[in-house]
C-alpha atoms as a PDB file:
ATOM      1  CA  UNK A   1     -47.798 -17.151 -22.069  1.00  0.00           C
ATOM      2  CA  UNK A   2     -45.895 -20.017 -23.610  1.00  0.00           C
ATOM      3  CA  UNK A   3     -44.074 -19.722 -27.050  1.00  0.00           C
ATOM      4  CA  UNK A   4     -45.419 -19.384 -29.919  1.00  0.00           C
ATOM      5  CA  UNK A   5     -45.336 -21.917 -32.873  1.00  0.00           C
ATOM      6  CA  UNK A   6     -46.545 -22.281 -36.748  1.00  0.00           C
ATOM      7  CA  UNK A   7     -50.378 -24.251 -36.714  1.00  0.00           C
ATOM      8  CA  UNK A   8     -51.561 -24.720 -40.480  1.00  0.00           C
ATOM      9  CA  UNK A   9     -55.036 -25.702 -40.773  1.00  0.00           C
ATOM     10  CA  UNK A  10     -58.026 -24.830 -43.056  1.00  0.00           C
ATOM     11  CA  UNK A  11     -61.718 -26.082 -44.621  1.00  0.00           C
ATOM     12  CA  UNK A  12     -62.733 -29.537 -45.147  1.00  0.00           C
ATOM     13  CA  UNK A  13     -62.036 -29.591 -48.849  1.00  0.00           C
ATOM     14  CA  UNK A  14     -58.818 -28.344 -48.298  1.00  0.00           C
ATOM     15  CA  UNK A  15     -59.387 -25.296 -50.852  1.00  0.00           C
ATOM     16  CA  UNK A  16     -58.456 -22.575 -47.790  1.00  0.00           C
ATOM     17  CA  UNK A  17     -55.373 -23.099 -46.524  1.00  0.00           C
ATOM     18  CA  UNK A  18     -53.687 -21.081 -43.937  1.00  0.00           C
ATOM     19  CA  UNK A  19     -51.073 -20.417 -40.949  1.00  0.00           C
ATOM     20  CA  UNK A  20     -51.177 -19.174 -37.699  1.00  0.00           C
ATOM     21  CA  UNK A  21     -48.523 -18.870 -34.792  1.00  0.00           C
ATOM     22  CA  UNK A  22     -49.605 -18.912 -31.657  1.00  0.00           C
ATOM     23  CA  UNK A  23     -49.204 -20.953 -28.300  1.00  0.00           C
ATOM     24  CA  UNK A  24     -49.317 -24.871 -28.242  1.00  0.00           C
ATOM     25  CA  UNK A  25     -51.504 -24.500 -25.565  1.00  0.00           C
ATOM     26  CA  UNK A  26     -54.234 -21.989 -26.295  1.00  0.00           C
ATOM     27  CA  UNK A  27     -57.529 -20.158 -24.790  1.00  0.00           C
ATOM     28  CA  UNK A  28     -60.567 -20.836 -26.691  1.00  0.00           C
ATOM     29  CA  UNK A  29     -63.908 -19.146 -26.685  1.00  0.00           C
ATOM     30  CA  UNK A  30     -67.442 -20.786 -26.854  1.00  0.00           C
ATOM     31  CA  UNK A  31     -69.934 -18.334 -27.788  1.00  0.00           C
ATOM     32  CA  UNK A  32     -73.605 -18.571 -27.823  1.00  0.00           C
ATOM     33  CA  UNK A  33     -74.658 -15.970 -30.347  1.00  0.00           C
ATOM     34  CA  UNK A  34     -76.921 -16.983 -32.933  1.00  0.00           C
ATOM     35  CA  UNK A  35     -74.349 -18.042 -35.365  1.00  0.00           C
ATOM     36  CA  UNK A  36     -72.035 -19.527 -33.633  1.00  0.00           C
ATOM     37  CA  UNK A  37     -74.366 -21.702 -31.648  1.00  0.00           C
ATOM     38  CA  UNK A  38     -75.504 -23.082 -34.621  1.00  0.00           C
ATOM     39  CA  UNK A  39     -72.459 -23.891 -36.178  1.00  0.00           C
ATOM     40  CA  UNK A  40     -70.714 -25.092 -32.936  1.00  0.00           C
ATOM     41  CA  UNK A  41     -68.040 -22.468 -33.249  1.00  0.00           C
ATOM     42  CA  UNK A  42     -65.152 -22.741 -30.404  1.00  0.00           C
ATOM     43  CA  UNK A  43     -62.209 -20.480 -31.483  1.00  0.00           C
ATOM     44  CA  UNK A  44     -59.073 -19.002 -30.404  1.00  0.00           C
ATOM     45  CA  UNK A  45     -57.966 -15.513 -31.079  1.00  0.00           C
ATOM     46  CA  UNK A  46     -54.464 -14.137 -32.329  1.00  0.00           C
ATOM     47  CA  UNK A  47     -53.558 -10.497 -33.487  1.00  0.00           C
ATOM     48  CA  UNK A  48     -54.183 -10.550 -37.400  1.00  0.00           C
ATOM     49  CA  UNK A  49     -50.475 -10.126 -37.905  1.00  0.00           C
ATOM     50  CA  UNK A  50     -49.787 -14.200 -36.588  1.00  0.00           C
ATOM     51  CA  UNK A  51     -52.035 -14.778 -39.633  1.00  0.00           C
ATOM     52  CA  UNK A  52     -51.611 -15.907 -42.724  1.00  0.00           C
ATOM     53  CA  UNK A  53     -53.666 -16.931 -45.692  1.00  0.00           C
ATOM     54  CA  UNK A  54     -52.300 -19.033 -48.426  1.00  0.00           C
ATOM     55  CA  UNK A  55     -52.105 -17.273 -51.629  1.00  0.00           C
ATOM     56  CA  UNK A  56     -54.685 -19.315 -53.716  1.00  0.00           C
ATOM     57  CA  UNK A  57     -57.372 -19.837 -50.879  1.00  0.00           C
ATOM     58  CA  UNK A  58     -58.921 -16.301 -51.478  1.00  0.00           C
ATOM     59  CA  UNK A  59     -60.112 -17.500 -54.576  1.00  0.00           C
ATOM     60  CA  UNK A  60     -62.620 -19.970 -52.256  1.00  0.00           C
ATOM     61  CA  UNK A  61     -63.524 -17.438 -49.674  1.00  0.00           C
ATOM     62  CA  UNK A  62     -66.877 -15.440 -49.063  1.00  0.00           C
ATOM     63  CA  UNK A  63     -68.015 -13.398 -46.562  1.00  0.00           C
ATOM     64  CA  UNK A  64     -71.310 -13.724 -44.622  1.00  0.00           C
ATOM     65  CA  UNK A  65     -71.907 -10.615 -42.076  1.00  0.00           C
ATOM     66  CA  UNK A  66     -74.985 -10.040 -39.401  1.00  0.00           C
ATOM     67  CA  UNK A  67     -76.382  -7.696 -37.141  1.00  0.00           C
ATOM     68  CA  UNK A  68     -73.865  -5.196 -36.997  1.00  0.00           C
ATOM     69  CA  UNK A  69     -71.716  -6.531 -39.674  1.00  0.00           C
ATOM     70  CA  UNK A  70     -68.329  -5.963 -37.321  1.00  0.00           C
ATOM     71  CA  UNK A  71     -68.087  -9.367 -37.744  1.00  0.00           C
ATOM     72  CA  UNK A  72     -66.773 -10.506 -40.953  1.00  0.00           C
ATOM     73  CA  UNK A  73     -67.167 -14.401 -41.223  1.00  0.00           C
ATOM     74  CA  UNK A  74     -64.943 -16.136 -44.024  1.00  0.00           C
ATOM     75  CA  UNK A  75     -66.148 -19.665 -45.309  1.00  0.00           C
ATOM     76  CA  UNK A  76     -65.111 -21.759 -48.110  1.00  0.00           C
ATOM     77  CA  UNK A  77     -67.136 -21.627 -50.944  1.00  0.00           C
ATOM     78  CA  UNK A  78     -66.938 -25.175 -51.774  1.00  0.00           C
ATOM     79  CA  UNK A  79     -67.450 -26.995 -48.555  1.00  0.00           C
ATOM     80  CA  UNK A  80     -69.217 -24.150 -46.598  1.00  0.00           C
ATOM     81  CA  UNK A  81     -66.454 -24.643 -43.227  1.00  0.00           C
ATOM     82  CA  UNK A  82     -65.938 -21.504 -41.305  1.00  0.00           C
ATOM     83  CA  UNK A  83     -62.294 -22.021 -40.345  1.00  0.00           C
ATOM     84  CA  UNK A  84     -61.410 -18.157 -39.092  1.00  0.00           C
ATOM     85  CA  UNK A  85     -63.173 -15.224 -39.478  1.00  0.00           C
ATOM     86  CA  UNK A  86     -62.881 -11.641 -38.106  1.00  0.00           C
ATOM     87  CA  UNK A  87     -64.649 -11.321 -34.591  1.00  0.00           C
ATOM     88  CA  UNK A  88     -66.512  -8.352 -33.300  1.00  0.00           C
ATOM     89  CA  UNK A  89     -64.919  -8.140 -30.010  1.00  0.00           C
ATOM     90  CA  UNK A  90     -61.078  -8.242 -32.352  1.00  0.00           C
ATOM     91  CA  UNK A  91     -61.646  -6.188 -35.021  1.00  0.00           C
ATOM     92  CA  UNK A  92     -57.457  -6.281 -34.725  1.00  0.00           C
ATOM     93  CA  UNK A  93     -57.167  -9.805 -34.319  1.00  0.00           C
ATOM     94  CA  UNK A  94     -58.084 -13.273 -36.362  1.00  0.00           C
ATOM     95  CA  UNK A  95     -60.907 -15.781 -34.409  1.00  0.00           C
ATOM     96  CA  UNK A  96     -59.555 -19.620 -35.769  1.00  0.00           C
ATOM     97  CA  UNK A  97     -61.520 -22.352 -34.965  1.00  0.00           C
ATOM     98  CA  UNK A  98     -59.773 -24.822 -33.223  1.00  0.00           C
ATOM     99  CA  UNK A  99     -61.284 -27.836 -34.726  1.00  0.00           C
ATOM    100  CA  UNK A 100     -60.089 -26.494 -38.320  1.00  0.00           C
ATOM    101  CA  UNK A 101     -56.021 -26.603 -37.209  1.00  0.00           C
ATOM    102  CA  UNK A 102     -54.425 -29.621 -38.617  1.00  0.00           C
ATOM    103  CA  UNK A 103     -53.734 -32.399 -36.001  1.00  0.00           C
ATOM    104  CA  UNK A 104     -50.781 -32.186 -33.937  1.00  0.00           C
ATOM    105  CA  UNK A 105     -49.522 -28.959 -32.686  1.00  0.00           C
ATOM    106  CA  UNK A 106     -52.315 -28.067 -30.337  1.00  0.00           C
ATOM    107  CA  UNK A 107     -51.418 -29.602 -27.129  1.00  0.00           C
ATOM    108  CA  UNK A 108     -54.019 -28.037 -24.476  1.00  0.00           C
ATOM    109  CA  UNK A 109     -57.807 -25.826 -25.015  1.00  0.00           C
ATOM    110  CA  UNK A 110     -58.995 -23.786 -22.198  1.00  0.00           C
ATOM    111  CA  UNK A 111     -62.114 -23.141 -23.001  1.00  0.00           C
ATOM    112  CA  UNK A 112     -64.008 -19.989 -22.089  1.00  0.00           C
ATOM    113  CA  UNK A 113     -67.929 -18.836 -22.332  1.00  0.00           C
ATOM    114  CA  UNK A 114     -68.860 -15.669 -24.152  1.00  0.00           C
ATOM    115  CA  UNK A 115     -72.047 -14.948 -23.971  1.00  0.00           C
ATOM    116  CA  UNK A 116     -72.793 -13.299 -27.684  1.00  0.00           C
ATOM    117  CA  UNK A 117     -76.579 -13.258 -27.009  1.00  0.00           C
ATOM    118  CA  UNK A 118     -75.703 -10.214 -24.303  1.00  0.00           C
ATOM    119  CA  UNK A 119     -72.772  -9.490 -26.352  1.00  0.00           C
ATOM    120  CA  UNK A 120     -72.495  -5.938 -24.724  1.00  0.00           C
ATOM    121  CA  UNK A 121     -72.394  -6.983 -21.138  1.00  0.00           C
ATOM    122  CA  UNK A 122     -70.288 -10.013 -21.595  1.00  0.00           C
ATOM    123  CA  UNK A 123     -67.819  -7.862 -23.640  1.00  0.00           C
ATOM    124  CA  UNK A 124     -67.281  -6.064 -20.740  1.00  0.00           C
ATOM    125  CA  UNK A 125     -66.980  -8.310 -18.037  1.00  0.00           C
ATOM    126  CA  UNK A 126     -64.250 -10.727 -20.265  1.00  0.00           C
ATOM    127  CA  UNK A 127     -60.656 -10.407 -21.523  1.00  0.00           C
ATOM    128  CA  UNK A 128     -61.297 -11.235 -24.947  1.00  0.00           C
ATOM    129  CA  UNK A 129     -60.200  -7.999 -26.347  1.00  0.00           C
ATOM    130  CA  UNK A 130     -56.621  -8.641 -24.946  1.00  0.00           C
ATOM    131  CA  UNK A 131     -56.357 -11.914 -27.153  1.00  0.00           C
ATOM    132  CA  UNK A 132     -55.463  -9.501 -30.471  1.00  0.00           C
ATOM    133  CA  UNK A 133     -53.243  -7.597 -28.629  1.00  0.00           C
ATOM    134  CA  UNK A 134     -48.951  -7.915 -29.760  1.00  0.00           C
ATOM    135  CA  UNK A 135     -47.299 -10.001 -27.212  1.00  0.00           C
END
């Protein structure tokens, strides 16, 4: 794995603001659950420890949860942008959507299928629990 280095990113109104360190070239996951299929929602995964939330952007955060409500996904209040949220499959770890880190640090996306609409079997056969782990 290559070094790690400081992304900032957030929503589109700029109201949740946050850091995260990881890679400059990073492995993303496509998932076709319900939600994230309808929101488009490709995201990489870092242990919730290479995360940080500005102080002031809790103030425009809610929390929208579904099926088993493992999943605990954050959106801005104001503009309604999903930026990170806590997956499922990392209850450890922070799920950032790559299209919500500022311009110019991420260098490479490797993009990888989960299938969340067989979310049990696909758990299974993947890696994605290992993306929360401590390097």
């Amino acid at each position: 794995m290559s070094a790690e280095i400081l992304h900032t990113g957030g929503c589109h109104c700029k109201n949740v603001r946050w850091e995260v360190k990881a890679p400059a070239n990073v492995v993303a996951w496509k998932c076709n659950c319900t939600n994230c299929s309808m929101r488009g929602n490709t995201h990489f995964i870092v242990p919730s420890s290479k995360f940080k939330l500005n102080e002031d952007s809790g103030d425009f955060i809610t929390t929208y949860t579904f099926g088993t409500h493992t999943a605990k996904h954050k959106f801005c209040k104001v503009c309604g942008i999903t930026s990170f949220y806590s997956p499922r499959s990392n209850p450890d770890g922070i799920a950032v959507t790559v299209n919500c880190v500022d311009p110019g640090t991420i260098s490479h996306v490797e993009t990888r299928y989960y299938d969340g609409r067989n979310w049990e079997k696909s758990y299974d056969q993947s890696s994605i629990s290992a993306f929360s782990k401590e390097s």
